[in-house]
C-alpha atoms as a PDB file:
ATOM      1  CA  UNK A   1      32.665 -88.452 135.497  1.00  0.00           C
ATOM      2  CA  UNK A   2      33.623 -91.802 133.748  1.00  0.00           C
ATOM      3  CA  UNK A   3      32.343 -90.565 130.500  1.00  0.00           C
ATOM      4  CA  UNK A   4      34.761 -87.328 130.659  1.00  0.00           C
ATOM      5  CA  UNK A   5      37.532 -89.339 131.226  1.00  0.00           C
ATOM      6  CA  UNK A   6      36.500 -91.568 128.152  1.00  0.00           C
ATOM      7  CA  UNK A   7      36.473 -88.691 126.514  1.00  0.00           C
ATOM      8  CA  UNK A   8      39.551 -87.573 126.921  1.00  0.00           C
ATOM      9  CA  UNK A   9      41.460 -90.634 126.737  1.00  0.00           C
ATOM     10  CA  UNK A  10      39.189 -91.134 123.409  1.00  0.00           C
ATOM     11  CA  UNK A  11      40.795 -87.695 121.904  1.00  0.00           C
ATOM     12  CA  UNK A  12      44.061 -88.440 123.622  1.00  0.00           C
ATOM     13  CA  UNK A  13      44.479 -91.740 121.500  1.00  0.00           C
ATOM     14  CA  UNK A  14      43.182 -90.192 118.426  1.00  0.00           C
ATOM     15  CA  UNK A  15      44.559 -87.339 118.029  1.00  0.00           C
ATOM     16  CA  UNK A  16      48.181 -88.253 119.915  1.00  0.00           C
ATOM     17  CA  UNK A  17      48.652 -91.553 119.458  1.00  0.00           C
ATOM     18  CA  UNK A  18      47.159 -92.188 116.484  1.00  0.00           C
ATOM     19  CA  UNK A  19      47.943 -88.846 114.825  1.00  0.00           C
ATOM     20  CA  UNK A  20      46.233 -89.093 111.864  1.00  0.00           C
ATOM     21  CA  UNK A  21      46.158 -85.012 110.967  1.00  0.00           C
ATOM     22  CA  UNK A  22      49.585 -83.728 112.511  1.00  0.00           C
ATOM     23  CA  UNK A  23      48.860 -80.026 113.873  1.00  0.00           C
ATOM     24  CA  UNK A  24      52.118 -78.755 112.303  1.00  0.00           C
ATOM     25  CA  UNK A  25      50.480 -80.366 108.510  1.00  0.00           C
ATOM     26  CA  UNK A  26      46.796 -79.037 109.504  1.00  0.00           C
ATOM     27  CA  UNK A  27      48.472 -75.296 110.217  1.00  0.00           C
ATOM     28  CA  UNK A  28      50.510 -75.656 107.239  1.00  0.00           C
ATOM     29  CA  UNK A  29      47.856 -76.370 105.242  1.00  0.00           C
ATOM     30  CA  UNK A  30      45.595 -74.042 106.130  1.00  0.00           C
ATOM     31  CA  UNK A  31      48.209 -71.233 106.222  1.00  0.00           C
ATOM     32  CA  UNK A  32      48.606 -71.682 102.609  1.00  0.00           C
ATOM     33  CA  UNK A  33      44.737 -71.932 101.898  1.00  0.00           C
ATOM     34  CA  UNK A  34      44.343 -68.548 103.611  1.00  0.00           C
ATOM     35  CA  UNK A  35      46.945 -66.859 101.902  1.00  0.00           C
ATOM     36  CA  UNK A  36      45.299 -68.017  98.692  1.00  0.00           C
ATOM     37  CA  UNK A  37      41.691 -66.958  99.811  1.00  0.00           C
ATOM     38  CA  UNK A  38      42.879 -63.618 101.331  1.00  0.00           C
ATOM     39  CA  UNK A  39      44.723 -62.893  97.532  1.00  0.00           C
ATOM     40  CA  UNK A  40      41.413 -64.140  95.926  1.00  0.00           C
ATOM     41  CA  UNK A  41      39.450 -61.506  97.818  1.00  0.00           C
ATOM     42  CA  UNK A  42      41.771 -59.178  97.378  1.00  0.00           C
ATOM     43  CA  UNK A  43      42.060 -59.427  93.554  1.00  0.00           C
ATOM     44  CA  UNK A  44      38.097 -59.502  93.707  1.00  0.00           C
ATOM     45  CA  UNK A  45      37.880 -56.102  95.761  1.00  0.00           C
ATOM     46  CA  UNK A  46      40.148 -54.756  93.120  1.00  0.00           C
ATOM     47  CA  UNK A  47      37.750 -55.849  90.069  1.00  0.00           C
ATOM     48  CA  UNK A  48      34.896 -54.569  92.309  1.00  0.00           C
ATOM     49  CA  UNK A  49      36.696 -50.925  92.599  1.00  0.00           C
ATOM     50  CA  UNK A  50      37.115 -51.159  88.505  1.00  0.00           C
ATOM     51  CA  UNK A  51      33.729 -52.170  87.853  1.00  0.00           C
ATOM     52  CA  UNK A  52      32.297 -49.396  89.886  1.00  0.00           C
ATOM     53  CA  UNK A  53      34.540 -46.783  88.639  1.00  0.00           C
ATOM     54  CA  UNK A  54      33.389 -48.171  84.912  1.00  0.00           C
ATOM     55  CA  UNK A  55      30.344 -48.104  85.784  1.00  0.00           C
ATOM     56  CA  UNK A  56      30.137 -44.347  87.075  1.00  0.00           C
ATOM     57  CA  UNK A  57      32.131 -42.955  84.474  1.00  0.00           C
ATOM     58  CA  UNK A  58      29.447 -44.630  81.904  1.00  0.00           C
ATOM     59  CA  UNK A  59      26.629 -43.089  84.204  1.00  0.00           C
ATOM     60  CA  UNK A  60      28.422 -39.831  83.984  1.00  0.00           C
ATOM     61  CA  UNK A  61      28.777 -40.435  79.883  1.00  0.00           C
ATOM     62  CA  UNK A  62      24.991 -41.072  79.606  1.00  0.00           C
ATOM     63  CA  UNK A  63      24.159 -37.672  81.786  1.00  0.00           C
ATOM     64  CA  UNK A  64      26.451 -35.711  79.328  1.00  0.00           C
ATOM     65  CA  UNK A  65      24.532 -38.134  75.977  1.00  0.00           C
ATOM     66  CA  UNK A  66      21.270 -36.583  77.391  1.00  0.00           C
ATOM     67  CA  UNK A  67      22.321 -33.352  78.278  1.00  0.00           C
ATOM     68  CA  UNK A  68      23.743 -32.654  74.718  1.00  0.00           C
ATOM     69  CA  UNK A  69      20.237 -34.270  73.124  1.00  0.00           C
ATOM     70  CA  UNK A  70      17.728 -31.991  75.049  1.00  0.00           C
ATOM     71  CA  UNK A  71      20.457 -29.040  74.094  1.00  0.00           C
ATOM     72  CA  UNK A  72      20.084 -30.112  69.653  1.00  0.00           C
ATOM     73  CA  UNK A  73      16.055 -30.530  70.568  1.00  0.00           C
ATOM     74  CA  UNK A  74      16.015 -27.091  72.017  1.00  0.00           C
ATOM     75  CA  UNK A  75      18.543 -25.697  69.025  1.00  0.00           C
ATOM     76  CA  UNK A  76      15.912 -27.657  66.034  1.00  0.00           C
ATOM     77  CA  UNK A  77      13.170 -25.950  67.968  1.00  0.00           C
ATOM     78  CA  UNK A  78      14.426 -22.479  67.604  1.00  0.00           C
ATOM     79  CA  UNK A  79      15.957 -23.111  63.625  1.00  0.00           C
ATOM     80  CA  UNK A  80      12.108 -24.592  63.201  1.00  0.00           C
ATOM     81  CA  UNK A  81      10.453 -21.435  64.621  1.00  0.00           C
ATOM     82  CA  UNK A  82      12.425 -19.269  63.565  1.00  0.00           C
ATOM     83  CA  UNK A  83      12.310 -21.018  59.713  1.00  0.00           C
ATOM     84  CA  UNK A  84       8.423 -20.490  59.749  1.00  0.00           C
ATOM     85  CA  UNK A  85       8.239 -17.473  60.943  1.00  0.00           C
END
């Protein structure tokens, strides 16, 4: 029991008497930080969403790249057989 109550009178002097790292500065501070982080992620997200819209629409792009290249091949077949015949 005698250690609990060094404890406490250990965090009472420290953190009320002494005071080093006033609540009201510690909140304010880390109000601010987490604003910052939370528009940081945010703006991240966002780049994320671009990236993977890019991304797909290049995808898509490619599909359509080979698409039209088997379409020629099959087009140069027919001209070819149809040349030596």
């Amino acid at each position: 029991m005698a250690s609990m109550t060094a404890r406490r009178k250990l965090m009472t002097i420290a953190f009320n008497d002494m005071n080093p790292f006033p609540m009201k500065l510690l909140k304010n501070r880390r109000e601010f930080h987490m604003e910052r982080l939370t528009a940081e992620l945010l703006e991240l997200e966002r780049i994320q969403e671009e990236f993977v819209k890019e991304q797909q629409v290049e995808r898509k792009d490619k599909d359509l790249d080979t698409a039209v290249s088997e379409d020629e091949e099959v087009i140069q077949t027919a001209v070819s057989l149809h040349h030596t015949s």
